[in-house]
PDB file of N, CA and C in Angstrom:
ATOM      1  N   UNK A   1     -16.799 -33.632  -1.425  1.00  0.00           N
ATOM      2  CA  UNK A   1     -16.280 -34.373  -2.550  1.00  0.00           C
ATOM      3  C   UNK A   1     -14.818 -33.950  -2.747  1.00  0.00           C
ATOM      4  N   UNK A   2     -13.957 -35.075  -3.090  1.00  0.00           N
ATOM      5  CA  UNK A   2     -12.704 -34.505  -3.119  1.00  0.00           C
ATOM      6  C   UNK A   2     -11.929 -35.323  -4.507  1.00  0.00           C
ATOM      7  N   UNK A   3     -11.332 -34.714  -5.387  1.00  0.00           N
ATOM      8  CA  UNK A   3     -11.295 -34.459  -6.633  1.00  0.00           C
ATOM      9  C   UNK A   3      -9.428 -35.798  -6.779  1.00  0.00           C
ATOM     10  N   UNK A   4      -9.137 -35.560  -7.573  1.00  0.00           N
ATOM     11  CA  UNK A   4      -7.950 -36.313  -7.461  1.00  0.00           C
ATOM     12  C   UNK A   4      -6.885 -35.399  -7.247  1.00  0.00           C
ATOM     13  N   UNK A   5      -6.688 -34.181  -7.435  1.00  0.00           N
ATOM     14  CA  UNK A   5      -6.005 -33.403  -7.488  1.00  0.00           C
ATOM     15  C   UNK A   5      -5.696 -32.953  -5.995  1.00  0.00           C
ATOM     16  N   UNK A   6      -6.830 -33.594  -5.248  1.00  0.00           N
ATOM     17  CA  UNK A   6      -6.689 -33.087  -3.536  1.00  0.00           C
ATOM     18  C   UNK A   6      -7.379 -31.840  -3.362  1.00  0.00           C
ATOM     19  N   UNK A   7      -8.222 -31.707  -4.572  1.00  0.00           N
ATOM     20  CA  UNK A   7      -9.052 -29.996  -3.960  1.00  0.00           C
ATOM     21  C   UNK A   7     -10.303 -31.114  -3.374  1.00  0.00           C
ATOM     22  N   UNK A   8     -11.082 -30.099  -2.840  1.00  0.00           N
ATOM     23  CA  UNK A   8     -12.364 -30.106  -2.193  1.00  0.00           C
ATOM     24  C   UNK A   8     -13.010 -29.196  -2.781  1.00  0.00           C
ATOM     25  N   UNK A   9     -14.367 -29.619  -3.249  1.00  0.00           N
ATOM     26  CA  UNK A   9     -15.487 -29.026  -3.848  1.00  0.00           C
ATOM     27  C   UNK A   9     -16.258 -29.519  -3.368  1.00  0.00           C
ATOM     28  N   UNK A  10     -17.546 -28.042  -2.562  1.00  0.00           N
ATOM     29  CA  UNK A  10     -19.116 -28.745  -1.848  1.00  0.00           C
ATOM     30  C   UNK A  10     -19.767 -29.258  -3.442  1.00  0.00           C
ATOM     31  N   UNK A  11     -21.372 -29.543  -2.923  1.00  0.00           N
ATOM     32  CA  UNK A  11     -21.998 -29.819  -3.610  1.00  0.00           C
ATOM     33  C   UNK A  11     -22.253 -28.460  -4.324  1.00  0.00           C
ATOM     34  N   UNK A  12     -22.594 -27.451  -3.190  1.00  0.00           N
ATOM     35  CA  UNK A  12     -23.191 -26.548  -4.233  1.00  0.00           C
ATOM     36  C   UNK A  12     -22.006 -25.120  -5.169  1.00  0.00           C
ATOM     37  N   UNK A  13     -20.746 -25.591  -4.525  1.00  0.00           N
ATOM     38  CA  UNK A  13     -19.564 -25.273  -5.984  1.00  0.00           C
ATOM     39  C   UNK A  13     -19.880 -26.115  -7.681  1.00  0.00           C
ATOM     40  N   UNK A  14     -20.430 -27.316  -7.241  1.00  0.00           N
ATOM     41  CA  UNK A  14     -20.275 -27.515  -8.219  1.00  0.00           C
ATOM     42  C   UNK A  14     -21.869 -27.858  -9.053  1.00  0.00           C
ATOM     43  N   UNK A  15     -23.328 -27.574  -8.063  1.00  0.00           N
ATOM     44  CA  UNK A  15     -24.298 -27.290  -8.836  1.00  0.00           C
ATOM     45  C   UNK A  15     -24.106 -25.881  -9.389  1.00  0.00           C
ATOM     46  N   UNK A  16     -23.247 -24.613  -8.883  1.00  0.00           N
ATOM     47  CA  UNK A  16     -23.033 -23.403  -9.508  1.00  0.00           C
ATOM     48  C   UNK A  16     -22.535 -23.809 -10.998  1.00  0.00           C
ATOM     49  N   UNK A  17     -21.468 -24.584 -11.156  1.00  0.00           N
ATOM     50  CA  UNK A  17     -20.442 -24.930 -12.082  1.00  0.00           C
ATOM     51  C   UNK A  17     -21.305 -25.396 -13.342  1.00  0.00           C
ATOM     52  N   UNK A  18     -22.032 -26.832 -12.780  1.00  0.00           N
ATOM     53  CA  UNK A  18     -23.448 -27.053 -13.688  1.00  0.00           C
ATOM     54  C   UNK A  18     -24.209 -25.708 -14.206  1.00  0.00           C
ATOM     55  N   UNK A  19     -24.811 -24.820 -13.606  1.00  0.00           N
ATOM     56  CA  UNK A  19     -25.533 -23.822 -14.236  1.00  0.00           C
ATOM     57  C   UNK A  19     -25.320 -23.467 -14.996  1.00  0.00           C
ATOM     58  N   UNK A  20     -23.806 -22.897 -14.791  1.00  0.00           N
ATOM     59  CA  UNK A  20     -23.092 -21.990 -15.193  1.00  0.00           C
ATOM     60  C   UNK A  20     -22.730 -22.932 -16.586  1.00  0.00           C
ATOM     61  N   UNK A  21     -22.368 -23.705 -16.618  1.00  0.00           N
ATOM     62  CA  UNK A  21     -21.882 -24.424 -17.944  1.00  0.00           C
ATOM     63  C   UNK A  21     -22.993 -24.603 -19.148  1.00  0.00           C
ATOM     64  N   UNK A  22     -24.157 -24.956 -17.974  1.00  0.00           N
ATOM     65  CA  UNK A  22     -25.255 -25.207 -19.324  1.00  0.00           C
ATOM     66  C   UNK A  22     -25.990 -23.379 -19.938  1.00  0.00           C
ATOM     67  N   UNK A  23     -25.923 -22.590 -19.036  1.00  0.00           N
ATOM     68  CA  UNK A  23     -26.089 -21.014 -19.494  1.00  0.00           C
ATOM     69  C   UNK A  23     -25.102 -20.980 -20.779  1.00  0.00           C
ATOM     70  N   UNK A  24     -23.882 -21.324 -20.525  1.00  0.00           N
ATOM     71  CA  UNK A  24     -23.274 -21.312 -21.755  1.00  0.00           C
ATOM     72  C   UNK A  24     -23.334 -21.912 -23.341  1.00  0.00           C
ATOM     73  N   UNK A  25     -23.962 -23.036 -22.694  1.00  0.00           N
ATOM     74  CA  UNK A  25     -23.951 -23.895 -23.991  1.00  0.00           C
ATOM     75  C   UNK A  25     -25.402 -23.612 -24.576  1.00  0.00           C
ATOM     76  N   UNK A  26     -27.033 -23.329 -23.663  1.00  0.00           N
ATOM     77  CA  UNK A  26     -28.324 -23.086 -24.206  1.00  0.00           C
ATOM     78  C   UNK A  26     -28.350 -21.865 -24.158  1.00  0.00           C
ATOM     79  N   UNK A  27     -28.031 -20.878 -23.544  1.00  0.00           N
ATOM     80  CA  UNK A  27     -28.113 -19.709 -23.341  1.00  0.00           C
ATOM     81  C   UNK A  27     -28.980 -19.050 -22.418  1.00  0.00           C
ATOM     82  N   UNK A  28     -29.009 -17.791 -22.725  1.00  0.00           N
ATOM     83  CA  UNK A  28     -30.524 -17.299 -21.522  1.00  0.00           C
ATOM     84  C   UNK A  28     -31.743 -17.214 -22.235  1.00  0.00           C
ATOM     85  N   UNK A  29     -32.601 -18.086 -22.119  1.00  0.00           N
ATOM     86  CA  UNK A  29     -34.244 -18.216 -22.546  1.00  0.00           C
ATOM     87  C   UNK A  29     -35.179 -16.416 -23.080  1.00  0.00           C
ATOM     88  N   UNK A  30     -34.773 -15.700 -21.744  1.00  0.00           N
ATOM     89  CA  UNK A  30     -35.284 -14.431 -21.699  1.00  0.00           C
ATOM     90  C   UNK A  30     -34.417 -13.660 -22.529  1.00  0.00           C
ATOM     91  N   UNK A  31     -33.167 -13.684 -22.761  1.00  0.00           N
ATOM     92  CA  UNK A  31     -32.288 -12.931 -23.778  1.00  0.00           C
ATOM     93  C   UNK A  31     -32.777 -13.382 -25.612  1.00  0.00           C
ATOM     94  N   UNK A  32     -32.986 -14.648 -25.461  1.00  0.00           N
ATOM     95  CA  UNK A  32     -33.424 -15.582 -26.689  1.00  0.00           C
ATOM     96  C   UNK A  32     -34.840 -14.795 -27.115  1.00  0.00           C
ATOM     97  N   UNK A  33     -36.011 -15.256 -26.438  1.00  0.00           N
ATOM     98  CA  UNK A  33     -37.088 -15.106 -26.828  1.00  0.00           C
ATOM     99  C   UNK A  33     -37.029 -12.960 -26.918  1.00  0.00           C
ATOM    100  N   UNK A  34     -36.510 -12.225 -26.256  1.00  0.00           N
ATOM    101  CA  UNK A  34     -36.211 -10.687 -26.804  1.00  0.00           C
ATOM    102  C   UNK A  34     -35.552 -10.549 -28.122  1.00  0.00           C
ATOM    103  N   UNK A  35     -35.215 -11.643 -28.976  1.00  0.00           N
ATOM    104  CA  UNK A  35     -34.318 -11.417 -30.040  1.00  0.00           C
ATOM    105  C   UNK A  35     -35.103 -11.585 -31.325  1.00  0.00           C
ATOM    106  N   UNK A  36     -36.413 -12.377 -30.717  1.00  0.00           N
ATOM    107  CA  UNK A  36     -37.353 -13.153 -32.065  1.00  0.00           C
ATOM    108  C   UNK A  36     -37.867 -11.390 -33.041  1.00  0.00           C
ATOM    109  N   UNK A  37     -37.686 -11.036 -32.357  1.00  0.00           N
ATOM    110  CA  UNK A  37     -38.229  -9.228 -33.084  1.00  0.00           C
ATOM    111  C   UNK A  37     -37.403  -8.816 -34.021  1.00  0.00           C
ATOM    112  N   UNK A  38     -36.245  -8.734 -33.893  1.00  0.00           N
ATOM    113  CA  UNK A  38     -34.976  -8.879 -34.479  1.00  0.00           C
ATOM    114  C   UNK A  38     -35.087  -9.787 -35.510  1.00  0.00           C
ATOM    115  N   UNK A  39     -35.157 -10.991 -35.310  1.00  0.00           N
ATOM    116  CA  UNK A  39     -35.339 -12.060 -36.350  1.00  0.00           C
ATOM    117  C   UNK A  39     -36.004 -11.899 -37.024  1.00  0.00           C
ATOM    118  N   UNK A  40     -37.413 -11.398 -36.818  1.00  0.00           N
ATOM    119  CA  UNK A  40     -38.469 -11.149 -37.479  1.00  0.00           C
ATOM    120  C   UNK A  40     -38.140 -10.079 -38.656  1.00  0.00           C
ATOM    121  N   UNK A  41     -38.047  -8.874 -38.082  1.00  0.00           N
ATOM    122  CA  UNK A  41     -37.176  -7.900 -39.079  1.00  0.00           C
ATOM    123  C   UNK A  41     -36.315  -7.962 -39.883  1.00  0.00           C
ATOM    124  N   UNK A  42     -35.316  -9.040 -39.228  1.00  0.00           N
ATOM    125  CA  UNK A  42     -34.260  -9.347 -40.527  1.00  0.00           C
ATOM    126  C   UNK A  42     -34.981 -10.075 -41.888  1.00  0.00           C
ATOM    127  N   UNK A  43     -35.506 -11.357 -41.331  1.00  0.00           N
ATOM    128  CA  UNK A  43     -36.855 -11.656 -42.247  1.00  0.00           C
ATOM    129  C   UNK A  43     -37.168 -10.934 -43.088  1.00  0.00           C
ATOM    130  N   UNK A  44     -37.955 -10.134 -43.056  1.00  0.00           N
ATOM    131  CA  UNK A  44     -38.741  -9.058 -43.765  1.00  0.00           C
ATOM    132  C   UNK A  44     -37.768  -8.388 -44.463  1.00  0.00           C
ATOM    133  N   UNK A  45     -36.795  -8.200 -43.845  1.00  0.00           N
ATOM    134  CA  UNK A  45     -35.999  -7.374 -45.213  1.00  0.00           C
ATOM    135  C   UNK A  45     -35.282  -7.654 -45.678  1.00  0.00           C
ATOM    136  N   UNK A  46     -35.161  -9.075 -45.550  1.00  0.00           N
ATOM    137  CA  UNK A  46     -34.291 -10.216 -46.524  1.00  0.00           C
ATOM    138  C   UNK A  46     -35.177 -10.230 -47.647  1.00  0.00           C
ATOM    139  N   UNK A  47     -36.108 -10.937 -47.410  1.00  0.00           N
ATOM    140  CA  UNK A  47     -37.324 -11.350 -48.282  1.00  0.00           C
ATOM    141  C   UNK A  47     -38.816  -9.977 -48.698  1.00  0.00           C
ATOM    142  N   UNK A  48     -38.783  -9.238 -49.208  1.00  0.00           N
ATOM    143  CA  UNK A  48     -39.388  -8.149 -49.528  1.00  0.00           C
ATOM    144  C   UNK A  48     -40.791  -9.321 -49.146  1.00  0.00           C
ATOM    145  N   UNK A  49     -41.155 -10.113 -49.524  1.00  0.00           N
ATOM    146  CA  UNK A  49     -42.446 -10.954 -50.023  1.00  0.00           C
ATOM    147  C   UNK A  49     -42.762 -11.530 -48.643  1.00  0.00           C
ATOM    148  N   UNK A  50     -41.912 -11.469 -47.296  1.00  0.00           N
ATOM    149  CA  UNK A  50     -42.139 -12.170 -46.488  1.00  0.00           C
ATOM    150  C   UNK A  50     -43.200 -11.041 -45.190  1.00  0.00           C
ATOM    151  N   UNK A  51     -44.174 -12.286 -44.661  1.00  0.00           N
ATOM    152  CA  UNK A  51     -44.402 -11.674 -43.671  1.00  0.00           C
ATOM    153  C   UNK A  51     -44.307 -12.231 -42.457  1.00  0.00           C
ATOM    154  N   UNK A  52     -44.183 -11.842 -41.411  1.00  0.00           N
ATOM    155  CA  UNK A  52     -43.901 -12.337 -40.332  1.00  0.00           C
ATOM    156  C   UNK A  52     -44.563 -11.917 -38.766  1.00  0.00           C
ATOM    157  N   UNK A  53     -45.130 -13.215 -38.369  1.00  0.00           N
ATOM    158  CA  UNK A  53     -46.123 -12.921 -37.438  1.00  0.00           C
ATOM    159  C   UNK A  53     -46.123 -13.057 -35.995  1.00  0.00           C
ATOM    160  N   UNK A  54     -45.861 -13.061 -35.136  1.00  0.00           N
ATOM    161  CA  UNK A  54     -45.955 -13.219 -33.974  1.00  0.00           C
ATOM    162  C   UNK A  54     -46.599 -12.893 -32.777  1.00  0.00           C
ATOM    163  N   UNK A  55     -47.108 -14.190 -31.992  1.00  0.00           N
ATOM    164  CA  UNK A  55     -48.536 -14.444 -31.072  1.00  0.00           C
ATOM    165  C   UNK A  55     -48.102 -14.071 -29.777  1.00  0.00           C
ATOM    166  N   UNK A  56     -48.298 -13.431 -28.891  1.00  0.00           N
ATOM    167  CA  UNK A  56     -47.816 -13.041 -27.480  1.00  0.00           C
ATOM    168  C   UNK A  56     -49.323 -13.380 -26.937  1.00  0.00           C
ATOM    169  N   UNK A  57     -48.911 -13.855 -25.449  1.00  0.00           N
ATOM    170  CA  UNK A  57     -50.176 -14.469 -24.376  1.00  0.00           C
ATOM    171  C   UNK A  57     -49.383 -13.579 -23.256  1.00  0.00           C
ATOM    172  N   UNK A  58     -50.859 -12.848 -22.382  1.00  0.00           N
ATOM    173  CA  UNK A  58     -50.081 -11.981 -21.512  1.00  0.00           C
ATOM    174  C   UNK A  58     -50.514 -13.155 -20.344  1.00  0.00           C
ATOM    175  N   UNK A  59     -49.598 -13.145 -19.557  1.00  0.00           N
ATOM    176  CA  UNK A  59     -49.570 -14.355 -18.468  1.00  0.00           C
ATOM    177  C   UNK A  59     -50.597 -13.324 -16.993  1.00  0.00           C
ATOM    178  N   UNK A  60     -50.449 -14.399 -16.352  1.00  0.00           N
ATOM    179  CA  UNK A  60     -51.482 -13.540 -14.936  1.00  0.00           C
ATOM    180  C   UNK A  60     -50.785 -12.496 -14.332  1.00  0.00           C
ATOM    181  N   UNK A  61     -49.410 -12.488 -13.863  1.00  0.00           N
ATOM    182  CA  UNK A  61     -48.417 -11.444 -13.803  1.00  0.00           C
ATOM    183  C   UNK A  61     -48.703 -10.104 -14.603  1.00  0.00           C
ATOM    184  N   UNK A  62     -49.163 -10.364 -15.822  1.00  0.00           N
ATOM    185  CA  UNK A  62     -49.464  -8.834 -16.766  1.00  0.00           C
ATOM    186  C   UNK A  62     -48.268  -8.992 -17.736  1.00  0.00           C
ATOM    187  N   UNK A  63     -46.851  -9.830 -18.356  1.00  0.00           N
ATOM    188  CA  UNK A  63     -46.486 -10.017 -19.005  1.00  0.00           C
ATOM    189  C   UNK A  63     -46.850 -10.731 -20.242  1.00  0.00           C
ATOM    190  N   UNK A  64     -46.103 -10.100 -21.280  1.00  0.00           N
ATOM    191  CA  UNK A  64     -46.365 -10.977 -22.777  1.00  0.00           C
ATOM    192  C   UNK A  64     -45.759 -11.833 -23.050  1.00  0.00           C
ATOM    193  N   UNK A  65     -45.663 -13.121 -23.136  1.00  0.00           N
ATOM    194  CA  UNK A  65     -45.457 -14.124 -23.524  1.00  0.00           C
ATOM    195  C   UNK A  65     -45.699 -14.760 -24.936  1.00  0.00           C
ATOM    196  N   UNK A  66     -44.195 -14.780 -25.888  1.00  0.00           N
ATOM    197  CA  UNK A  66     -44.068 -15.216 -27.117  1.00  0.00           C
ATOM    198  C   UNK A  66     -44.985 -16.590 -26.829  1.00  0.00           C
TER     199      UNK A  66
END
């Protein structure tokens, strides 16, 4: 593919570029779902009255899954 500028970019420069752009904008899933604990806590000590619960499923691997 060749750009107007006269560069050349393969395909997979620019499926990297895609990744890389949407990591930025949704973030990392696994960084996200490690934070809900955090959230949870802040919760709770925002709100003295609050409680806060969270369900983990351990997958076949042996991980917990929010």
């Amino acid at each position: 593919m060749i750009l107007k500028l006269g560069q050349h970019v393969t395909r997979w420069q620019a499926w990297r570029a895609i990744v890389a752009s949407l990591k930025v904008i949704y973030g990392d899933e696994a960084k996200q779902y490690s934070r809900i604990w955090d959230f949870c806590i802040q919760v709770i000590n925002t709100d003295s009255g609050t409680k806060c619960y969270v369900k983990c499923i351990d997958n076949e691997d042996g991980k917990s899954t929010i």
